[in-house]
C-alpha atoms as a PDB file:
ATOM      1  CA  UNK A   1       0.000   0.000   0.000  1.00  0.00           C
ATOM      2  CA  UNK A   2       1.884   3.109  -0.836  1.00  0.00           C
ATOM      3  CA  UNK A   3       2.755   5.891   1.464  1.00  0.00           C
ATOM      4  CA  UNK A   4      -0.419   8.127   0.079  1.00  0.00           C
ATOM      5  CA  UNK A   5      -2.872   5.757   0.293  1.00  0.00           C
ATOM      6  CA  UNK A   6      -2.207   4.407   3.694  1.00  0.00           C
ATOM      7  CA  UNK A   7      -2.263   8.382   4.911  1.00  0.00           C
ATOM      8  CA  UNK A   8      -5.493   8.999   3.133  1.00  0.00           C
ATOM      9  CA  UNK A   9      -7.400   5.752   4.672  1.00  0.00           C
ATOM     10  CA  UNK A  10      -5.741   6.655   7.758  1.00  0.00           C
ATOM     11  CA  UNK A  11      -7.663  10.336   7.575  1.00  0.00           C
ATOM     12  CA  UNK A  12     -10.967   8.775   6.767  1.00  0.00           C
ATOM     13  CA  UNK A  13     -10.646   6.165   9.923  1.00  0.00           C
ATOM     14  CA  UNK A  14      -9.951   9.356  11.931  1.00  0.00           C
ATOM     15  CA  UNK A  15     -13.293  11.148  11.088  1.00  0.00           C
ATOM     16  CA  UNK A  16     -15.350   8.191  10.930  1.00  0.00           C
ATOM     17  CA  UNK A  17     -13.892   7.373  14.851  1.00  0.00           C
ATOM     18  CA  UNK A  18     -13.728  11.030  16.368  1.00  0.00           C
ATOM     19  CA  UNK A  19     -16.625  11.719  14.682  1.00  0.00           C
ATOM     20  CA  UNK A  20     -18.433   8.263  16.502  1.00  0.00           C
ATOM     21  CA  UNK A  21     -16.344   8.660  19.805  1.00  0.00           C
ATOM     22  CA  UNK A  22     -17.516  12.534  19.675  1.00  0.00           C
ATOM     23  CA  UNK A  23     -21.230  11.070  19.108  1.00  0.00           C
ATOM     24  CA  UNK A  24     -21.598   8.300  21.918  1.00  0.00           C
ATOM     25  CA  UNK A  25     -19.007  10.393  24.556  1.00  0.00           C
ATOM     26  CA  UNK A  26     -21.229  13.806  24.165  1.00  0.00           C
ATOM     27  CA  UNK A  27     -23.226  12.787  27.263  1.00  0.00           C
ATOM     28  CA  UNK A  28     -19.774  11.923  29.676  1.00  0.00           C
ATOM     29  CA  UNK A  29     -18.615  15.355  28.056  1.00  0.00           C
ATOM     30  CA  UNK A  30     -21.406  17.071  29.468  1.00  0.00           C
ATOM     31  CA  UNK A  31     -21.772  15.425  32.355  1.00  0.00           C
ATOM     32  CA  UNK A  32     -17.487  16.236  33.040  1.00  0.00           C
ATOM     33  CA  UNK A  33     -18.145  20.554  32.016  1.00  0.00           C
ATOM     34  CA  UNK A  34     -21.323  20.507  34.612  1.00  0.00           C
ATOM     35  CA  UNK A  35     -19.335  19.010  37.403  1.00  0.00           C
ATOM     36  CA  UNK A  36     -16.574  20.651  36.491  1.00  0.00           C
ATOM     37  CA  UNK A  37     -18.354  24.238  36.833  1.00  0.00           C
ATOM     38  CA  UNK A  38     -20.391  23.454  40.106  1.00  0.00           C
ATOM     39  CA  UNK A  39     -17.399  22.361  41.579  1.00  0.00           C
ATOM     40  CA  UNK A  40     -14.567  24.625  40.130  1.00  0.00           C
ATOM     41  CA  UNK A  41     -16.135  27.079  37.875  1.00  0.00           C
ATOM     42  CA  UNK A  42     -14.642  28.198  34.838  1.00  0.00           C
ATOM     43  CA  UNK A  43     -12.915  28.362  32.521  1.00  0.00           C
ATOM     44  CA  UNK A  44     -13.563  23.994  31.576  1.00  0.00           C
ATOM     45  CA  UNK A  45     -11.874  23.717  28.907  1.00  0.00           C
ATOM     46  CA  UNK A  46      -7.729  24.345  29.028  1.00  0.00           C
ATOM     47  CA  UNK A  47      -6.725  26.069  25.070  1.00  0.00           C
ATOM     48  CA  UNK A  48      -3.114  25.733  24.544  1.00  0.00           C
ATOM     49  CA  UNK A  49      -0.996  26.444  21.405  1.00  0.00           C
ATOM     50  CA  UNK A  50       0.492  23.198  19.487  1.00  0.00           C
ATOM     51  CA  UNK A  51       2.908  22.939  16.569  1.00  0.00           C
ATOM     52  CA  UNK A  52       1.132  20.029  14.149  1.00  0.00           C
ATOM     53  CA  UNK A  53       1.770  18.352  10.665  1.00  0.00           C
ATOM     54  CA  UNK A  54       4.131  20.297   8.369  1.00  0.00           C
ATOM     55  CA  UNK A  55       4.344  22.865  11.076  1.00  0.00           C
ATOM     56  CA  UNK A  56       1.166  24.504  11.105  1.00  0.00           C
ATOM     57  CA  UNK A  57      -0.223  25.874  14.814  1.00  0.00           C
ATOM     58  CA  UNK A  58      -3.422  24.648  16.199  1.00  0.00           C
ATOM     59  CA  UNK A  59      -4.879  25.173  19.419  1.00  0.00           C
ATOM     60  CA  UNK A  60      -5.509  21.997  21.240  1.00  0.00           C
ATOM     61  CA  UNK A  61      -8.310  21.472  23.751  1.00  0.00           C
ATOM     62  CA  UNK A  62      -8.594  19.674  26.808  1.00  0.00           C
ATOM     63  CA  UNK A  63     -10.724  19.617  29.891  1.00  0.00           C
ATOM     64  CA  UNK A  64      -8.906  21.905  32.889  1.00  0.00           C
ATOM     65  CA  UNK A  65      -7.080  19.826  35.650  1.00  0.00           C
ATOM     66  CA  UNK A  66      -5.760  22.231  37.826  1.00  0.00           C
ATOM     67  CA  UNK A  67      -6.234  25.085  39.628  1.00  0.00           C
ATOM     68  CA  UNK A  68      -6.256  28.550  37.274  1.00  0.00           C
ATOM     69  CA  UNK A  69      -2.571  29.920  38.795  1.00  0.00           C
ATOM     70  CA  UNK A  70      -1.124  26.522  37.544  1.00  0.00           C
ATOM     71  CA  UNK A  71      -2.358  26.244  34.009  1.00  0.00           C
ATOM     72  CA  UNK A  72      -0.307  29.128  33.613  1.00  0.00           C
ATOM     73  CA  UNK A  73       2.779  27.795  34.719  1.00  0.00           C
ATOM     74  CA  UNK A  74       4.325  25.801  32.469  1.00  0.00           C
ATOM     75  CA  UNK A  75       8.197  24.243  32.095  1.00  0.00           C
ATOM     76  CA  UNK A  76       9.003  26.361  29.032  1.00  0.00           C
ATOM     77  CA  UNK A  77      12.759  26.037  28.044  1.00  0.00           C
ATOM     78  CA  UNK A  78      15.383  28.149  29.579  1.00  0.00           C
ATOM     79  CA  UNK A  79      14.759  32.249  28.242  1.00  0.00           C
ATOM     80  CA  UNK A  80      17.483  33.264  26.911  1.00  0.00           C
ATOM     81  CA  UNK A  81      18.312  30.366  25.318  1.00  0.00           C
ATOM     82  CA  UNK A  82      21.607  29.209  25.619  1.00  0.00           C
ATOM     83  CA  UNK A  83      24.018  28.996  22.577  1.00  0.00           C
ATOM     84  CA  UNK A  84      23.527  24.701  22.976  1.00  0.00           C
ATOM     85  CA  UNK A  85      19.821  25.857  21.301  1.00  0.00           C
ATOM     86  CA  UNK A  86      21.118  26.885  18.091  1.00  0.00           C
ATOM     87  CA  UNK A  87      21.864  23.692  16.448  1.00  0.00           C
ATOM     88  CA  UNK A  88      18.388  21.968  17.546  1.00  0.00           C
ATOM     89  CA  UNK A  89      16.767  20.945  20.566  1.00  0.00           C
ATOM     90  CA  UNK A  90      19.555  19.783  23.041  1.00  0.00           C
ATOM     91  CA  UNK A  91      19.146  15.895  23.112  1.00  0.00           C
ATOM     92  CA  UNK A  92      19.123  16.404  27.244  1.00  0.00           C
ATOM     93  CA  UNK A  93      16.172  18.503  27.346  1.00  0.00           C
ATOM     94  CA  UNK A  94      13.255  17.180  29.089  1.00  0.00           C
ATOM     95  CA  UNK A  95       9.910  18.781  29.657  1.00  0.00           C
ATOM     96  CA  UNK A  96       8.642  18.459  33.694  1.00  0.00           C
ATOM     97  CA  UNK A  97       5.640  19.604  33.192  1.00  0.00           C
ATOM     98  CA  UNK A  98       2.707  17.062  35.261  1.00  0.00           C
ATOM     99  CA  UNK A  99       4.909  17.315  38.190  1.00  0.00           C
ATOM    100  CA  UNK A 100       5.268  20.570  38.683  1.00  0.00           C
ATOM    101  CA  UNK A 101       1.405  21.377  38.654  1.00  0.00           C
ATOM    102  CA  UNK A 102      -1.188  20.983  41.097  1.00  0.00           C
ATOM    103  CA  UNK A 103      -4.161  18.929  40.085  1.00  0.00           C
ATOM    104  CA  UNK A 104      -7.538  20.062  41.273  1.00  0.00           C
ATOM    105  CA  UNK A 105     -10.097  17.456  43.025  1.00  0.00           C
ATOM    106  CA  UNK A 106     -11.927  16.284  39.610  1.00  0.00           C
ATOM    107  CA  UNK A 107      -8.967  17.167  37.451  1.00  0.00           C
ATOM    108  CA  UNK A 108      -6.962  14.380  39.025  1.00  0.00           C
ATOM    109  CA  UNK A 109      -9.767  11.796  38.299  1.00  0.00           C
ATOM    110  CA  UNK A 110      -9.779  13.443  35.002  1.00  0.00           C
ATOM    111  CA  UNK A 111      -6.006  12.458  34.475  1.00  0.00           C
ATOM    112  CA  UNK A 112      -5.588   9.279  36.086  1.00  0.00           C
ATOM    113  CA  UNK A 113      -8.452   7.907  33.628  1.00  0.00           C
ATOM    114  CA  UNK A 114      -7.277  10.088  30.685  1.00  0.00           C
ATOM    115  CA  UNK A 115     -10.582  11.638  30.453  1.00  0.00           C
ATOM    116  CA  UNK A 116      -9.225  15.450  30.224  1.00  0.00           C
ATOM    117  CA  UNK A 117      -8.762  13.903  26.884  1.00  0.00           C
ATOM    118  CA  UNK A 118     -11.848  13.686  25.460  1.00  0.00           C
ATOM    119  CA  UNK A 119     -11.929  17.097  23.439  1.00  0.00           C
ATOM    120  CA  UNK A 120      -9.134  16.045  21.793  1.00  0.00           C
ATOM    121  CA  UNK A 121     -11.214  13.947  19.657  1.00  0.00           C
ATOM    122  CA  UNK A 122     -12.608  17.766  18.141  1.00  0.00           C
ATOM    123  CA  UNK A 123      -9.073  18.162  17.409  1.00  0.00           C
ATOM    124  CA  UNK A 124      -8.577  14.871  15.339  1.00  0.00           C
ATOM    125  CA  UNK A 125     -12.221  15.730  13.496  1.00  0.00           C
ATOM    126  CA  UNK A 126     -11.160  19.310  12.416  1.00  0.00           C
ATOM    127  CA  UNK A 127      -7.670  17.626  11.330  1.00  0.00           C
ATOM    128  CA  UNK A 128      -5.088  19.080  13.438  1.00  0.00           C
ATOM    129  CA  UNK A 129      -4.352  15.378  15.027  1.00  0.00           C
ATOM    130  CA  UNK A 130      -4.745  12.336  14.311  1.00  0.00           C
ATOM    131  CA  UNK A 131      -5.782   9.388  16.930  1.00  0.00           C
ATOM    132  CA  UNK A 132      -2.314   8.012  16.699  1.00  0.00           C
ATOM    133  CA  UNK A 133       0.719   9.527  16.151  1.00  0.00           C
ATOM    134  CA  UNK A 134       3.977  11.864  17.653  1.00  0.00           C
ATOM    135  CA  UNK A 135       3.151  14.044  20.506  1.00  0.00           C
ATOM    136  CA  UNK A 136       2.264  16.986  19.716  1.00  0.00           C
ATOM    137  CA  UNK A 137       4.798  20.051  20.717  1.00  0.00           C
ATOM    138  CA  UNK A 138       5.182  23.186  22.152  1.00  0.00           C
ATOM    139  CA  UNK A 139       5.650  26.123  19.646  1.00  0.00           C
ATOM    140  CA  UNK A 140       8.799  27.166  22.137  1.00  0.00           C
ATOM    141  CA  UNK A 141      10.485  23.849  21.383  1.00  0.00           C
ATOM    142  CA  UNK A 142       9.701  23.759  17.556  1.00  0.00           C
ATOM    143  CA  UNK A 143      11.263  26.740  16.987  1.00  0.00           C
ATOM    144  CA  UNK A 144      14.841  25.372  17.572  1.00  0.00           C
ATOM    145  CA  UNK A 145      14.487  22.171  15.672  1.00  0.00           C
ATOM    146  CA  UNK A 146      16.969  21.074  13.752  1.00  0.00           C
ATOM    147  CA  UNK A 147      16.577  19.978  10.448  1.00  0.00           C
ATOM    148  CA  UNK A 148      16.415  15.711  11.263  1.00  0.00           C
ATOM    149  CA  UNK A 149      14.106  16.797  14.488  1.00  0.00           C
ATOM    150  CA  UNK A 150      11.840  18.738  11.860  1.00  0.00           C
ATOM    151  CA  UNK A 151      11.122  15.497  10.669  1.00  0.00           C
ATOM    152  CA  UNK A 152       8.987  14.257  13.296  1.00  0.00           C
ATOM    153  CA  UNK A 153       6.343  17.119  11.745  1.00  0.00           C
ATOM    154  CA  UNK A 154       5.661  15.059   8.417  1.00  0.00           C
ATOM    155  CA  UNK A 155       2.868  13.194  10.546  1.00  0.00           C
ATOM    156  CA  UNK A 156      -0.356  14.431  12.623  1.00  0.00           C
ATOM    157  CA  UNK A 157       0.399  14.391  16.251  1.00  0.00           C
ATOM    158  CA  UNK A 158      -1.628  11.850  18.285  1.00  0.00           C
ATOM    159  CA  UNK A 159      -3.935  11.362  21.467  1.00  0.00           C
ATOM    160  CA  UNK A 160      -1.702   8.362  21.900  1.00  0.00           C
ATOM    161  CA  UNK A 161       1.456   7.317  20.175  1.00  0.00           C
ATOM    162  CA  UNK A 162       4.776   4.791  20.120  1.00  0.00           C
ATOM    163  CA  UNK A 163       6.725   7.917  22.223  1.00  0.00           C
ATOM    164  CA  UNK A 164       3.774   8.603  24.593  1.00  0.00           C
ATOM    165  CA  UNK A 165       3.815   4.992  25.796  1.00  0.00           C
ATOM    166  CA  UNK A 166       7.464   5.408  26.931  1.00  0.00           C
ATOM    167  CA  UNK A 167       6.571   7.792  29.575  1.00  0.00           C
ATOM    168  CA  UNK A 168       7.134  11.139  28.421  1.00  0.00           C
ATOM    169  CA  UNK A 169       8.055  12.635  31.873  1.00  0.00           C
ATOM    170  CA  UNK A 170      10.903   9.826  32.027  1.00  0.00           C
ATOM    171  CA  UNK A 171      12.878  10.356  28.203  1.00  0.00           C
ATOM    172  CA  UNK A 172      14.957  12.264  27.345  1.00  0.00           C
ATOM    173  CA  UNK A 173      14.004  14.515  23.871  1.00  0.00           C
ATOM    174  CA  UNK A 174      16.567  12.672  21.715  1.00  0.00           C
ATOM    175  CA  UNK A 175      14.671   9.221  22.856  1.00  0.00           C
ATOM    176  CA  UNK A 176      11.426  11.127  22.109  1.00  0.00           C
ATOM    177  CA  UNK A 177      12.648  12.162  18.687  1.00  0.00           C
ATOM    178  CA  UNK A 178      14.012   8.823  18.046  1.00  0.00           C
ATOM    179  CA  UNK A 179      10.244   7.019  19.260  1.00  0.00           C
ATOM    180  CA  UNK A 180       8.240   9.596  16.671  1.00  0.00           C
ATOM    181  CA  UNK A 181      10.536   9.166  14.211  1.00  0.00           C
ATOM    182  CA  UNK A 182      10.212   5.227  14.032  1.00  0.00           C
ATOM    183  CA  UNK A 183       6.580   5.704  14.061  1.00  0.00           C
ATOM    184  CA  UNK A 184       7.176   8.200  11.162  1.00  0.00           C
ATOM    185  CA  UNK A 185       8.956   6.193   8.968  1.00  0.00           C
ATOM    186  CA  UNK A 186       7.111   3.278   9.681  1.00  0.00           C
ATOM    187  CA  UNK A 187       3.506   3.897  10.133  1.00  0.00           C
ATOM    188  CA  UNK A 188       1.002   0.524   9.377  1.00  0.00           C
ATOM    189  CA  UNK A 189      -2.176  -0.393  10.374  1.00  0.00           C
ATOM    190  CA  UNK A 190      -0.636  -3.092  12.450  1.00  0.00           C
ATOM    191  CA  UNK A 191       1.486  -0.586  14.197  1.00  0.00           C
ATOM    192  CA  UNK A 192      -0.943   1.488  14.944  1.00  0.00           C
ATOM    193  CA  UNK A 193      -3.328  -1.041  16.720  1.00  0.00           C
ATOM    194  CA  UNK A 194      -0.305  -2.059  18.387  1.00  0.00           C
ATOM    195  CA  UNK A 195      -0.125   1.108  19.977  1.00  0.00           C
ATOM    196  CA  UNK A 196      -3.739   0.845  20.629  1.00  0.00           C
ATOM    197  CA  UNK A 197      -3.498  -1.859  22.701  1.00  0.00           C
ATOM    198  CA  UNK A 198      -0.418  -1.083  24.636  1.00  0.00           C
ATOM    199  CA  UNK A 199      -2.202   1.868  25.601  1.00  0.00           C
ATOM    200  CA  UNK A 200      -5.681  -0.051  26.647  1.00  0.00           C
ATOM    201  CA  UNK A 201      -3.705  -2.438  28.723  1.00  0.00           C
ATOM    202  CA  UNK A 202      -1.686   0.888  30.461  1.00  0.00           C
ATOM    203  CA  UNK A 203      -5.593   1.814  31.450  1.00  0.00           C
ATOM    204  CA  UNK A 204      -7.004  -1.069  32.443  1.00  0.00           C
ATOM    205  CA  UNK A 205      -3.915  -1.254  34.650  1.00  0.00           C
ATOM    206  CA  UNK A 206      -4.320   2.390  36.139  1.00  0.00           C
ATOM    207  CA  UNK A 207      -7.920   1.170  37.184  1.00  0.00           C
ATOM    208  CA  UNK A 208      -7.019  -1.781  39.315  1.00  0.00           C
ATOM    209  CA  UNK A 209      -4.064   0.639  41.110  1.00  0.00           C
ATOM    210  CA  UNK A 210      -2.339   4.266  40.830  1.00  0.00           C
ATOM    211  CA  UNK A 211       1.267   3.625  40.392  1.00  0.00           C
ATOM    212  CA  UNK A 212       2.501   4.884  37.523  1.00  0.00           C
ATOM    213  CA  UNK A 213       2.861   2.086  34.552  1.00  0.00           C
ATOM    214  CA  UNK A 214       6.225   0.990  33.253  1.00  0.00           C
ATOM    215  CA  UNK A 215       6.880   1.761  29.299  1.00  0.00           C
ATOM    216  CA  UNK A 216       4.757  -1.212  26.988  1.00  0.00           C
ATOM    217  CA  UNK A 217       7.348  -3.212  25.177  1.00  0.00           C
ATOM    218  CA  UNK A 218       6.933  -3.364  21.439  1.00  0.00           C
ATOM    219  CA  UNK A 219       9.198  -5.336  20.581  1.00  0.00           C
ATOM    220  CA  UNK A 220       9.980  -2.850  17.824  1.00  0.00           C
ATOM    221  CA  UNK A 221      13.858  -1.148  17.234  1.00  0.00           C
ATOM    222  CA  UNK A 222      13.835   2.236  18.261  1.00  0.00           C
ATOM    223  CA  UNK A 223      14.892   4.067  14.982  1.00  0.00           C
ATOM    224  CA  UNK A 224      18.111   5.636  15.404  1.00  0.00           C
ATOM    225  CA  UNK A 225      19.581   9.252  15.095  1.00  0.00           C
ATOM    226  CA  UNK A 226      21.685   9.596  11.520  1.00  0.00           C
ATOM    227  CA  UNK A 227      23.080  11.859  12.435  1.00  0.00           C
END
């Protein structure tokens, strides 16, 4: 199946989902913004700039977690930027963002079952993500990609994707730019409901207990750095 094929299906499977998931999920949506407002007020749903496919902005929504003073404060990299910057994203950089915010009451139910989420699935239906793929970035990161990271733009970012399931708090951004890229350069249907899976046992495993999953072995290569 060639390359344009496989990303054309792969569009259409993304509507026809979202666009089901979107359907059915509408009531647990509502249900989520009322109890979210009673209990916290607004704003409910948390806006925040992304960089997506051939490195066009969106803004990608989600359902607030934490308290308003927190959704501000964000792990941006270092301002200035250091002269390590100008060649690319160091390969030591690492984004600590989840542990340095404070999750409200609901919001942490909302993140321990992934349900902050759910308006992502507006995102993949208006075409700024995809249901699998690289994690989407931060506009202040994209800016100092290099020319091989730029590569990890060709494809939609994802709710969930092969870098995601690696824990993302616990890789460095080389290893993250090495996991996106592999799913880049080889992106299949199989693949894909690999990652699926993975990810459904990492939830039914955060229902039974709270402690934080270890990384889902592929058994895949990582794809390597040629540079």
């Amino acid at each position: 199946m060639s390359k344009i094929l496989f990303r054309f299906l792969k569009r259409v499977c993304d509507m026809l989902v979202s666009m089901c998931l979107l359907l059915i999920l509408s009531p647990v949506m509502v249900i989520i913004a009322v109890i979210l407002y009673k209990k916290e007020g607004g704003p409910i749903i948390f806006r925040e700039l992304r960089i997506g496919k051939d490195q066009r902005t969106y803004m990608m929504y989600v359902f607030r977690t934490t308290s308003k003073p927190t959704t501000v404060i964000r792990a941006l990299p270092p301002h200035p930027f250091p002269d390590s910057w100008k060649k690319g994203v160091p390969h030591t950089f690492k984004f600590f963002r989840y542990d340095q915010r404070i999750y409200t009451e609901i919001g942490s139910v909302l993140h321990k079952y992934k349900l902050y989420k759910l308006p992502l699935l507006w995102n993949v239906l208006k075409g700024d993500m995809s249901l699998i793929g690289p994690e989407p970035e931060n506009p202040d990161v994209a800016n100092y990609y290099n020319r091989y990271q730029m590569n990890r733009l060709i494809a939609r970012p994802g709710i969930i994707g092969y870098a995601q399931l690696h824990g993302l708090n616990n890789i460095t951004h080389r290893k993250k730019v090495e996991y996106d890229l592999y799913y880049v350069h080889n992106q299949s249907y199989l693949l894909d409901l690999k990652i699926a899976w993975a990810y459904l046992r990492i939830f039914m495993k955060k229902t039974v207990d709270s402690k934080k999953p270890k990384a889902v072995d592929l058994q895949v290569e990582d794809y390597k750095s040629s540079n």
